[in-house]
Protein backbone atom coordinates (compact mmCIF):
# COMPACT_ATOMS: atom_id res chain seq x y z
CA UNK A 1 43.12 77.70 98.68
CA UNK A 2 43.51 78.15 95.36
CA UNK A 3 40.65 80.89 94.88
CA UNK A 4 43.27 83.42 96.87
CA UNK A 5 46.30 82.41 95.29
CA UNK A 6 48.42 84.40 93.64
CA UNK A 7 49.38 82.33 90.44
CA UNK A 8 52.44 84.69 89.43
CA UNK A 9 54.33 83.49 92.90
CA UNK A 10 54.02 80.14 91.61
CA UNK A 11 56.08 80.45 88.88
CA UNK A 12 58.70 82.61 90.45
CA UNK A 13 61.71 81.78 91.67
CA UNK A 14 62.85 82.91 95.42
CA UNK A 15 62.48 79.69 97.44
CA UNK A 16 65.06 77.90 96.15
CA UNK A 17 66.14 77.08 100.10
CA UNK A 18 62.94 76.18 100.98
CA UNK A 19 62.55 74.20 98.00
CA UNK A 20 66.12 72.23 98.72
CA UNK A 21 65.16 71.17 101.88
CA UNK A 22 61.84 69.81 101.17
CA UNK A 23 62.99 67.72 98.68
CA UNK A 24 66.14 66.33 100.32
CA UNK A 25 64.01 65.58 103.25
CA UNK A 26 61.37 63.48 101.02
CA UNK A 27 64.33 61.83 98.83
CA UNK A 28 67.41 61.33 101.37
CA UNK A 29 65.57 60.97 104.35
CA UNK A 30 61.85 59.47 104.38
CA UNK A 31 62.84 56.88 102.14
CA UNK A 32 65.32 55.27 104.07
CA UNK A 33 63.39 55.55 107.33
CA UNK A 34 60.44 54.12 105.96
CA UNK A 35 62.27 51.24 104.46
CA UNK A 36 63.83 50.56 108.08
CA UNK A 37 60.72 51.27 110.02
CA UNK A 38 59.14 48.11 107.27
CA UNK A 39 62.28 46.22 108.04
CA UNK A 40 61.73 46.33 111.39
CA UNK A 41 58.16 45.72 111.79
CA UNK A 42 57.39 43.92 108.53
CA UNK A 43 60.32 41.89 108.30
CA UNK A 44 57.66 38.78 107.44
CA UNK A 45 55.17 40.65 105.00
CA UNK A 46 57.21 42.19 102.43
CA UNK A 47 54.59 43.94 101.07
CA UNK A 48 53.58 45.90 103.96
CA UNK A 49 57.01 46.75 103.86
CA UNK A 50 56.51 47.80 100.70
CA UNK A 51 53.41 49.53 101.19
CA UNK A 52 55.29 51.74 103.56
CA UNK A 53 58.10 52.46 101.31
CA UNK A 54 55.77 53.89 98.62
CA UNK A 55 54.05 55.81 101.41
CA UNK A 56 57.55 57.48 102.29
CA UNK A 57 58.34 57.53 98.16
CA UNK A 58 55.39 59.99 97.78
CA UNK A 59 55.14 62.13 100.42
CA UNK A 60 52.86 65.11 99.08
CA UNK A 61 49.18 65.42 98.10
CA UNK A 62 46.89 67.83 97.53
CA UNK A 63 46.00 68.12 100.87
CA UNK A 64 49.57 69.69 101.66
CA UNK A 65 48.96 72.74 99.39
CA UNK A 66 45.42 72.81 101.87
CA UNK A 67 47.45 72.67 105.57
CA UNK A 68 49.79 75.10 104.36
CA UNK A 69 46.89 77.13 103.24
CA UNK A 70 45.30 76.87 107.06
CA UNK A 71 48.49 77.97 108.44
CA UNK A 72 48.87 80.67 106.86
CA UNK A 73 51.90 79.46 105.18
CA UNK A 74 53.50 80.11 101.69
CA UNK A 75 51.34 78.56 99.25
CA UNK A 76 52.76 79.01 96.29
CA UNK A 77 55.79 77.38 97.56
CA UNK A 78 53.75 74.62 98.59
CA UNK A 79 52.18 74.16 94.91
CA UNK A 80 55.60 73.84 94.01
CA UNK A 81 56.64 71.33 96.35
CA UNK A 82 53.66 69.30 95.60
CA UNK A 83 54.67 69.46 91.45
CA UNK A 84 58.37 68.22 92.55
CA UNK A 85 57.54 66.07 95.10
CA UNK A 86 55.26 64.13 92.85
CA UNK A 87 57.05 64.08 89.60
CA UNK A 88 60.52 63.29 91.27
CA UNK A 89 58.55 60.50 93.78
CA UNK A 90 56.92 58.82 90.95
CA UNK A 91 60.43 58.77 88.51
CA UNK A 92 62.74 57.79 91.64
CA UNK A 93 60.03 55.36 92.57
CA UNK A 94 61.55 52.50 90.55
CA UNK A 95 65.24 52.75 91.40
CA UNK A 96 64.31 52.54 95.59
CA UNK A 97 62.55 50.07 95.17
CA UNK A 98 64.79 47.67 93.50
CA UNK A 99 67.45 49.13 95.52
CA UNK A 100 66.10 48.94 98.89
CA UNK A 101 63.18 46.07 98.49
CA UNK A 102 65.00 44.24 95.50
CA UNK A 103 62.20 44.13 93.08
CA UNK A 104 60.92 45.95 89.94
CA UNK A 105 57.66 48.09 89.88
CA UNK A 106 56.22 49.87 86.97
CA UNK A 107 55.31 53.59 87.23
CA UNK A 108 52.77 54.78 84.52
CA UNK A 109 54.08 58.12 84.10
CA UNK A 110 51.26 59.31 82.12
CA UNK A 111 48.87 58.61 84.96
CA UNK A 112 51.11 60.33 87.05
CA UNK A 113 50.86 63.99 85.02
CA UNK A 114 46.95 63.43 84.42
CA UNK A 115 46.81 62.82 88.71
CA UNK A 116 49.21 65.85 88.87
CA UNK A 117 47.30 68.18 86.45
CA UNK A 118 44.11 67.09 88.37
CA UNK A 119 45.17 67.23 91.44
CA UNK A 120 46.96 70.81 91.29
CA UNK A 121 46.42 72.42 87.91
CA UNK A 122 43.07 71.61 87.37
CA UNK A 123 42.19 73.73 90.48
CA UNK A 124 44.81 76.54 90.65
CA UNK A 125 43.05 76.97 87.16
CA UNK A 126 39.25 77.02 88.27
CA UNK A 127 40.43 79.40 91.17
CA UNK A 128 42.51 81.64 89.38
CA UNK A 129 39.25 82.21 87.12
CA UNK A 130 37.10 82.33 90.36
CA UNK A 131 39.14 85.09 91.54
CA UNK A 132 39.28 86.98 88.82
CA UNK A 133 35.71 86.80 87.63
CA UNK A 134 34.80 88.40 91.44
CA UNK A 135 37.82 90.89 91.18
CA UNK A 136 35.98 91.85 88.02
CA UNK A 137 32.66 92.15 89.47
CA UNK A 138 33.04 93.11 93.04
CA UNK A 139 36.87 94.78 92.52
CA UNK A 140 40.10 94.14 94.42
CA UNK A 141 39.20 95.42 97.82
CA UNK A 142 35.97 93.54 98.37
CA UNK A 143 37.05 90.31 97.43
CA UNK A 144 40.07 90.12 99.69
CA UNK A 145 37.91 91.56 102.84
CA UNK A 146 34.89 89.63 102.13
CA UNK A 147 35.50 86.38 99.28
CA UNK A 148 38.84 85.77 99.94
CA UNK A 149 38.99 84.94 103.67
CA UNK A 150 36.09 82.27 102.79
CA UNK A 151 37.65 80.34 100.54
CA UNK A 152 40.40 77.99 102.35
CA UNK A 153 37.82 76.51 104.52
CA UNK A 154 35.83 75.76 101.65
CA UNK A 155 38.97 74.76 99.72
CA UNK A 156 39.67 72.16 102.50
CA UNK A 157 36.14 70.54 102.70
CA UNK A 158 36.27 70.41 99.17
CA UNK A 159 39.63 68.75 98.98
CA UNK A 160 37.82 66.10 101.96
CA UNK A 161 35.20 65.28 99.85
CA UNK A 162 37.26 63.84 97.19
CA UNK A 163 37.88 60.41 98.93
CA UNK A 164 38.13 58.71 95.52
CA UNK A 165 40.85 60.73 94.43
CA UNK A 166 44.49 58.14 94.13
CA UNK A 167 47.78 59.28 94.40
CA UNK A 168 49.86 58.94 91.75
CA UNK A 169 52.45 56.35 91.61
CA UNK A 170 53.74 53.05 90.76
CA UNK A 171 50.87 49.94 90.62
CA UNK A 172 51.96 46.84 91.94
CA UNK A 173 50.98 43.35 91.93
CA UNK A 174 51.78 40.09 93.66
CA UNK A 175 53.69 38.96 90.04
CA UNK A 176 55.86 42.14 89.88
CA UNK A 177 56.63 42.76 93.58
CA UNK A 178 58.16 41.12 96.55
């Protein structure tokens, strides 16, 4: 995915609805249906409960930039979603779950930016040199008819293949939770 995107559109502004929405559905929304879904089904394991919480608290991966990618969606937008998502997830992290659950959990923000950075920069940066490396020696034209349409695929199985990749967050143990 990130072989064919355009970098620029990244850092642009013009999606500020889009944007909005995205992140008061992951903050106002999944949060507190997560936490009653766990309520209801996990009433007696609190950390299953938890579990699902932090599931709801961090709601985008790499793998969203690659679906949006697939459908032909606005990837750039999705980059950016991904960046927000994670950084406001792992900082807002902390204050749901001592409000909801009632217990502290550490979030090792560092972590966080070095799962981040390798988890978005770290390839928007390898494909932005991809592309221009074949724009250079194949030109414009040829690389969007013939490189460009096989990258996502390639993007995606690559993205599949990383099952040891974490998502950042919060760590958690039986002393500091629950």
């Amino acid at each position: 995915m990130m072989v064919t995107l355009k970098v620029r559109q990244v850092f642009q502004g013009g999606d500020v609805k889009a944007q909005a929405l995205a992140q008061t559905v992951n903050f106002a929304v999944i949060p507190f249906l997560a936490w009653g879904i766990g309520q209801v089904f996990f009433a007696q394991r609190p950390f299953m409960a938890l579990g699902l919480l932090l599931a709801g608290l961090l709601p985008t991966s790499g793998m969203t930039i690659s679906w949006t990618g697939f459908a032909k969606g606005n990837v750039a937008a999705a980059v950016k979603m991904t960046v927000i998502g994670l950084v406001v997830g792992s900082l807002a992290t902390p204050l749901y779950v001592r409000a909801l659950m009632g217990t502290a959990i550490e979030v090792d923000m560092a972590a966080v930016f070095l799962q981040i950075g390798i988890i978005v920069f770290l390839p928007m940066a390898l494909g932005y040199v991809t592309q221009r490396l074949l724009v250079r020696k194949y030109g414009q034209e040829t690389f969007q008819k013939r490189f460009g349409p096989r990258f996502p695929p390639s993007g995606f199985l690559a993205s599949c293949s990383w099952p040891w990749r974490s998502r950042p967050g919060p760590s958690c143990s039986p002393r500091k939770c629950c």
